[in-house]
Protein backbone atom coordinates (compact mmCIF):
# COMPACT_ATOMS: atom_id res chain seq x y z
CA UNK A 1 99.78 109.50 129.93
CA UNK A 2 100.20 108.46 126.06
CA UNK A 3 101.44 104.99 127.61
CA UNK A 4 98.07 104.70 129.63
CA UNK A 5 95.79 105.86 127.17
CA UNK A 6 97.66 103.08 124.59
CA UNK A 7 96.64 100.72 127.15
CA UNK A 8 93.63 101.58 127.30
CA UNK A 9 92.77 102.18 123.51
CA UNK A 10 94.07 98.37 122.88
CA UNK A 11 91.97 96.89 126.08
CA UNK A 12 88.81 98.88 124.71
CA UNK A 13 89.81 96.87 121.28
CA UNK A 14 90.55 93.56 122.81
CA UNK A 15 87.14 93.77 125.08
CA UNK A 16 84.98 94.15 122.01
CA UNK A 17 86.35 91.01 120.57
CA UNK A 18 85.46 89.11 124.00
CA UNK A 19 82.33 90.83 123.67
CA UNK A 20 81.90 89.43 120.49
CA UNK A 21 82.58 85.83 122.06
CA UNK A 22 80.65 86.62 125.34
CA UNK A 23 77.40 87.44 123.71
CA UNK A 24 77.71 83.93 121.89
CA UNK A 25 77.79 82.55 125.34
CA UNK A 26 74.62 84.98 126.30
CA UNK A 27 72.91 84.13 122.99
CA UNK A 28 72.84 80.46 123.78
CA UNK A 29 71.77 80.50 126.98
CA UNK A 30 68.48 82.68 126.33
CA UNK A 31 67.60 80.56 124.02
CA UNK A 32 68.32 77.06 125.68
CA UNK A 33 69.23 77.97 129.47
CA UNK A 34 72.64 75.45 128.64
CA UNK A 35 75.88 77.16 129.43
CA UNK A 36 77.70 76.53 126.19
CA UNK A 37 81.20 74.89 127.20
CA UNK A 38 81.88 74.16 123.24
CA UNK A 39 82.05 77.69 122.67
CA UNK A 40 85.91 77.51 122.00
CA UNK A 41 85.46 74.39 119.52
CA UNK A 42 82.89 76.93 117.49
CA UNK A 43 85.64 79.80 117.77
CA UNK A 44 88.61 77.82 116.79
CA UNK A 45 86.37 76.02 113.61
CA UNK A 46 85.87 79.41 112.32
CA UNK A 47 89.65 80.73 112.54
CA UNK A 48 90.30 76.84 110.87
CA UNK A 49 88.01 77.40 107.72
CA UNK A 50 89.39 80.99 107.35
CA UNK A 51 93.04 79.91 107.37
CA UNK A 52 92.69 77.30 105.23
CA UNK A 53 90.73 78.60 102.69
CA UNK A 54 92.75 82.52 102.41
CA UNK A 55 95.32 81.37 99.82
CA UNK A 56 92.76 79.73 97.61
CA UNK A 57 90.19 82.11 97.50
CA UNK A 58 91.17 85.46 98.77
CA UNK A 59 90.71 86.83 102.86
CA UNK A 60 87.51 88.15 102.33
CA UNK A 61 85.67 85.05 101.14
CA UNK A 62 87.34 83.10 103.13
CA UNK A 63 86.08 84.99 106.30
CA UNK A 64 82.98 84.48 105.26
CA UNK A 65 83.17 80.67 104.22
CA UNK A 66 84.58 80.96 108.24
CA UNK A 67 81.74 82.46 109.35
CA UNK A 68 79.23 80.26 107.75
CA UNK A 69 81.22 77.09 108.35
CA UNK A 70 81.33 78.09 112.45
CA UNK A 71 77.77 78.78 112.11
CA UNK A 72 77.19 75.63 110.50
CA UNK A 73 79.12 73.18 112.83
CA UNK A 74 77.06 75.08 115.47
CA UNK A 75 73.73 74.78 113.98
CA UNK A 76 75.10 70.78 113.51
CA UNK A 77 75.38 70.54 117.24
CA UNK A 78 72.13 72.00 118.30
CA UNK A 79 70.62 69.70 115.91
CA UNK A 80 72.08 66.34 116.15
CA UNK A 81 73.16 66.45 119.57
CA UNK A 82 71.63 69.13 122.30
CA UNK A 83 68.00 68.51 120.43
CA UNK A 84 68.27 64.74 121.19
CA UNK A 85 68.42 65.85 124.92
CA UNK A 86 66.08 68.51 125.34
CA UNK A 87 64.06 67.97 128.13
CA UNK A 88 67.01 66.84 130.67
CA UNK A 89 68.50 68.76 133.39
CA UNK A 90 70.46 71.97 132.52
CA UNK A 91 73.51 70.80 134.00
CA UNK A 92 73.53 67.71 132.45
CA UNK A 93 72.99 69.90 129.09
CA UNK A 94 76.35 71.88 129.96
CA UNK A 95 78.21 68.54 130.65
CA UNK A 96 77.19 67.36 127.45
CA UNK A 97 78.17 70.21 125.73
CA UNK A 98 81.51 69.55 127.40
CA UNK A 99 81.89 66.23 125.83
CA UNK A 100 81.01 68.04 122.61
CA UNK A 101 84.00 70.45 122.95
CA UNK A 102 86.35 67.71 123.73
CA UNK A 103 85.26 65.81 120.51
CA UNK A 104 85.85 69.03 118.19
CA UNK A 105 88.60 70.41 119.97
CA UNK A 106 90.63 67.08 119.18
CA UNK A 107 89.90 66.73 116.02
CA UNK A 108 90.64 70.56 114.98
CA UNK A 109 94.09 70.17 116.93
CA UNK A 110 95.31 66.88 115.11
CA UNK A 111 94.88 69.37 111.78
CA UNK A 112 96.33 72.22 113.05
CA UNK A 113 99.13 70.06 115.03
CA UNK A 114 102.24 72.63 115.79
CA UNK A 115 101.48 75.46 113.04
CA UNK A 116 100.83 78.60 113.29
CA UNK A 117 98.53 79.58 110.56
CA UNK A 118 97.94 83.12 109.09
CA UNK A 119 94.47 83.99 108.27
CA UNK A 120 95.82 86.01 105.54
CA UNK A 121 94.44 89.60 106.84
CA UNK A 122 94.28 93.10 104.91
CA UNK A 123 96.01 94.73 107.51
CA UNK A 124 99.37 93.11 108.29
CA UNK A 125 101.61 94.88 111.19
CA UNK A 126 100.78 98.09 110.25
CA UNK A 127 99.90 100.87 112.79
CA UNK A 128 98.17 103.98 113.08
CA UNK A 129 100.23 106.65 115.66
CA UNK A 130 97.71 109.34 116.67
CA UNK A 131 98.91 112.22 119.68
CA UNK A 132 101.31 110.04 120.50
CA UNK A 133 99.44 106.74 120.68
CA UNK A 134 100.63 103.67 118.64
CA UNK A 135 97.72 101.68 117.82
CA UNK A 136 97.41 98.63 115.63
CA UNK A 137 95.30 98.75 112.56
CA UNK A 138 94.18 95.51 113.45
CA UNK A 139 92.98 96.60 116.89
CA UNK A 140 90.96 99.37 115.43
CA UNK A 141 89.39 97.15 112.39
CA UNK A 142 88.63 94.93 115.97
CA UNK A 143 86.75 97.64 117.51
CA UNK A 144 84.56 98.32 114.69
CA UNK A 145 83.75 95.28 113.13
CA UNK A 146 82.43 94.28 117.18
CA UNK A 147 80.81 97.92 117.14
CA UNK A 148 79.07 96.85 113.79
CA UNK A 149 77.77 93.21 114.34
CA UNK A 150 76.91 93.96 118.13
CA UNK A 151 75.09 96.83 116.92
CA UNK A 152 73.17 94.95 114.33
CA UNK A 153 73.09 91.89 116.57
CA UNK A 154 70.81 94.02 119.32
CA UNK A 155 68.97 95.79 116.29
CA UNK A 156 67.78 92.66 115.17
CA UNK A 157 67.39 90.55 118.80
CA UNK A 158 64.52 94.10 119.46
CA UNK A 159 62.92 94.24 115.89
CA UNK A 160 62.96 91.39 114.31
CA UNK A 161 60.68 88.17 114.75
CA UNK A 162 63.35 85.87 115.52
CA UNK A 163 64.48 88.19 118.21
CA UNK A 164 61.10 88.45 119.37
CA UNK A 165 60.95 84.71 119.45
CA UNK A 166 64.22 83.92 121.36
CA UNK A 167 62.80 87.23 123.82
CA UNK A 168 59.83 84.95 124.64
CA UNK A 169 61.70 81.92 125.10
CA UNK A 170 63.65 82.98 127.76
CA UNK A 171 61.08 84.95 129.35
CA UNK A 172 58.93 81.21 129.53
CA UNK A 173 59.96 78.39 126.78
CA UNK A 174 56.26 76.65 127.71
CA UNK A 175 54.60 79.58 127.52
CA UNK A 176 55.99 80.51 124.20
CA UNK A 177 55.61 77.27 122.93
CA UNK A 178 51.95 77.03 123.60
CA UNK A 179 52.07 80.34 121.58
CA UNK A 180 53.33 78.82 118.78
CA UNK A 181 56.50 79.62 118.55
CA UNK A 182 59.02 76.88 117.52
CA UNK A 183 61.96 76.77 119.91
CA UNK A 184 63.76 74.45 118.07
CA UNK A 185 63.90 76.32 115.27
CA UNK A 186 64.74 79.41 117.78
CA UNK A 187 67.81 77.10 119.35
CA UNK A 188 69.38 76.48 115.86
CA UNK A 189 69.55 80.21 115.10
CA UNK A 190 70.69 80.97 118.32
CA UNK A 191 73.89 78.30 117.74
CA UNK A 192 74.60 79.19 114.23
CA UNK A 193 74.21 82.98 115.31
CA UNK A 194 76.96 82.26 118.25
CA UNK A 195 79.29 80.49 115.50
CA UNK A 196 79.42 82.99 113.49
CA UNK A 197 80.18 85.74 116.09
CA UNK A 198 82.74 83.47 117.28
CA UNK A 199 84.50 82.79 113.98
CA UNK A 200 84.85 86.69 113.64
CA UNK A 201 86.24 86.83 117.24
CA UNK A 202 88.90 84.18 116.23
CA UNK A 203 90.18 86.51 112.96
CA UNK A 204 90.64 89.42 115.26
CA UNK A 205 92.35 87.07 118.28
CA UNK A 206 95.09 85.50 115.34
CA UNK A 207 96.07 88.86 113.24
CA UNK A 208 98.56 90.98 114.54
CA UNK A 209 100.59 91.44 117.01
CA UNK A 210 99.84 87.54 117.73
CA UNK A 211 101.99 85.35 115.25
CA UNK A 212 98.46 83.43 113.68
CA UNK A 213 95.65 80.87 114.73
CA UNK A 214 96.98 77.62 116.93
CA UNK A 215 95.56 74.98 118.90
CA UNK A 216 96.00 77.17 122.31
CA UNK A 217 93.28 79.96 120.20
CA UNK A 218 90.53 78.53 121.33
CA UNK A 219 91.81 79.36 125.01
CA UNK A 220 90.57 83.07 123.98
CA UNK A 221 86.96 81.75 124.95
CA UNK A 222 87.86 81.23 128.50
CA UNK A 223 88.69 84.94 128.87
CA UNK A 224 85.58 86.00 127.31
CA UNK A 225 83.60 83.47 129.96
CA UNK A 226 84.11 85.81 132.77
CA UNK A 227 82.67 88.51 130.77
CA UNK A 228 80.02 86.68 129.95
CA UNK A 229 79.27 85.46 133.41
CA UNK A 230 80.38 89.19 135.55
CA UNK A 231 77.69 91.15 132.95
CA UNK A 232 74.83 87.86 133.61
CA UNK A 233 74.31 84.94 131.45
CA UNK A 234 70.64 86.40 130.29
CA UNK A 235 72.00 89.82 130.04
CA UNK A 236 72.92 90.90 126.29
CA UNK A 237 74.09 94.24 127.18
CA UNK A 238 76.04 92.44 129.71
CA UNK A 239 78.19 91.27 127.30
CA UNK A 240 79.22 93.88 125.84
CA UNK A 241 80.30 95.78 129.53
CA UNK A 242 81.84 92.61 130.59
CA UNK A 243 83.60 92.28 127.54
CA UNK A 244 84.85 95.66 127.93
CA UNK A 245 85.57 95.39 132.10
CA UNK A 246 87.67 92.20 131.04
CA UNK A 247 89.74 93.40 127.98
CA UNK A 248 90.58 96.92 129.67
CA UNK A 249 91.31 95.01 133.00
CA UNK A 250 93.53 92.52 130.94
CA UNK A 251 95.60 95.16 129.11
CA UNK A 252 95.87 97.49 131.78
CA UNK A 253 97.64 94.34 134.43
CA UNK A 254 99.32 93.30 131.15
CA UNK A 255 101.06 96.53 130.61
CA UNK A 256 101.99 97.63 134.14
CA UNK A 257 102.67 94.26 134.86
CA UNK A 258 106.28 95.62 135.63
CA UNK A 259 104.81 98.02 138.28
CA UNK A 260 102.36 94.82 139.52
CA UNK A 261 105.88 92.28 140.66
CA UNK A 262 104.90 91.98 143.96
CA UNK A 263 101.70 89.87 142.79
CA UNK A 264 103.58 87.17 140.21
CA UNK A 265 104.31 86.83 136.49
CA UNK A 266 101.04 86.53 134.16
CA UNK A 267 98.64 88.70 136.50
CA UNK A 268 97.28 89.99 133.07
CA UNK A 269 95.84 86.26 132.53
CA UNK A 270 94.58 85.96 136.45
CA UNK A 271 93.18 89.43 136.15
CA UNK A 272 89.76 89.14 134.38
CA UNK A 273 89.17 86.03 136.91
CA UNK A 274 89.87 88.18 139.75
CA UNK A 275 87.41 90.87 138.62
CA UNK A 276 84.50 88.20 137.89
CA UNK A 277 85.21 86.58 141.71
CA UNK A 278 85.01 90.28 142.98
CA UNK A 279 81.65 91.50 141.11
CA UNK A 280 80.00 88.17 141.57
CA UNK A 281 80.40 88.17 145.55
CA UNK A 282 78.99 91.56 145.00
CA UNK A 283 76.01 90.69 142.55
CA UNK A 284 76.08 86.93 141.99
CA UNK A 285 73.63 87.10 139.25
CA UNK A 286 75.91 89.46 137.25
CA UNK A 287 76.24 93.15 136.89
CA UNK A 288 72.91 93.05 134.74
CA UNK A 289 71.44 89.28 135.30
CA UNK A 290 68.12 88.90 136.18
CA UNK A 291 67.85 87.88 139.96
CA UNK A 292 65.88 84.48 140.29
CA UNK A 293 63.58 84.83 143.75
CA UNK A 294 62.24 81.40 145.07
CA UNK A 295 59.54 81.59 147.83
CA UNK A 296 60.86 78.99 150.74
């Protein structure tokens, strides 16, 4: 029971972090209606800045120089590249935000090249043993640093006039726009606001028990996409569930992977995939997206 409840404990941990990434996806695509396929460029820019600048200037500014610098390069993209198109087709918007990914992803990997860099973390390998349970320090920190900014993240998106804002535009961009609100200046937030979530993400994906930050980091986003896309694109508390339905699902196949033979090594990789094919043929809007009705 202790081994299960580990499990569990450290997939509760792990789906707050994709949470963390999925809601950058979500916050995007209020805003814009672009699926944001440079998501893991933002992430791994973040993790970059952090590990780079630890030694120099201690963890904690350096996290935030991170944070700012993903938020930043995010901000950068929404203005000098997705503004240029706005108007065009949403899927040629996502492709373009493909070539974007490709362009950042490069250049990040010819500076990283085959190290494995620590972010230089408070915590180390230490762990916490509770009733039996082993749990990393790390993994709790995870938990409630996600808790905290997704928390303030939803407190803010309800009460506050840029929430209100980025509300209206994806309720009706023209509509909001005629009521004088200024989407572009709604877009930018929304992509600086998703860099920064992501650069936190990519501190918690690097520290302990993985070795550090590589290029294969920004891989993390992937797994956070079916969270993003089984809770609904428009759907912020669906990022936080499917974050959660993807990290528990991934630890639990992970650890009784033993048990699982019969289906192939890495199930725990396949498994949040599986999950997102199942709810989807379900509920294809998501477990919480809003269902689009066409009169034919």
């Amino acid at each position: 029971m202790s081994t299960f409840a580990e499990f569990l404990i450290n997939g509760i941990s792990l789906g707050s972090i994709y949470a963390l990434i999925a809601l950058g996806f979500v916050v995007i695509f209020r805003a814009t209606e672009v699926v944001n396929f440079a998501h893991a460029s933002l992430l791994l820019a973040g993790g970059y800045v952090t590990a780079v600048l630890h030694d120099e200037i201690g963890f904690w500014p350096a996290l935030l120089a991170g944070v700012a610098g993903a938020a930043v390069v995010g901000a950068a993209v929404e203005f000098l590249v997705m503004r240029r198109h706005r108007g065009s087709d949403h899927s040629v918007l996502a492709i373009v935000t493909i070539g974007v990914d490709i362009l950042l992803a490069t250049e990040l990997t010819r500076r990283i090249g085959t190290d494995i860099l620590a972010l230089g973390d408070p915590w180390g390998d230490a762990v916490v043993t509770v009733g039996g349970v082993t749990i990393a320090e790390t993994r709790i920190a995870a938990l409630l640093a996600a808790a905290l900014l997704i928390t303030a993240f939803l407190l803010a998106f309800r009460y506050t006039s840029w929430g209100v804002a980025m509300r209206a535009a994806a309720e009706n961009q023209e509509t909001a726009a005629l009521m004088g609100i200024r989407l572009g200046r709604v877009s930018l937030g929304a992509w600086a606001v998703a860099g920064g979530l992501a650069a936190v993400a990519a501190l918690f994906l690097t520290v302990f028990p993985t070795p550090g930050l590589e290029r294969a980091t920004s891989l993390a986003a992937l797994k956070a996409f079916p969270a993003a896309i089984l809770g609904g694109l428009d759907s912020t508390t669906g990022a936080l569930v499917g974050g959660l339905l993807v990290g528990v699902t991934e630890s639990l196949a992970t650890g009784y992977q033993g048990d699982l033979a019969f289906l192939g090594r890495g199930i725990g990789d396949l498994a949040p995939y599986l999950v997102m094919v199942a709810v989807l043929l379900i509920r294809p809007a998501g477990l919480f997206g809003t269902k689009e009705l066409a009169r034919v």
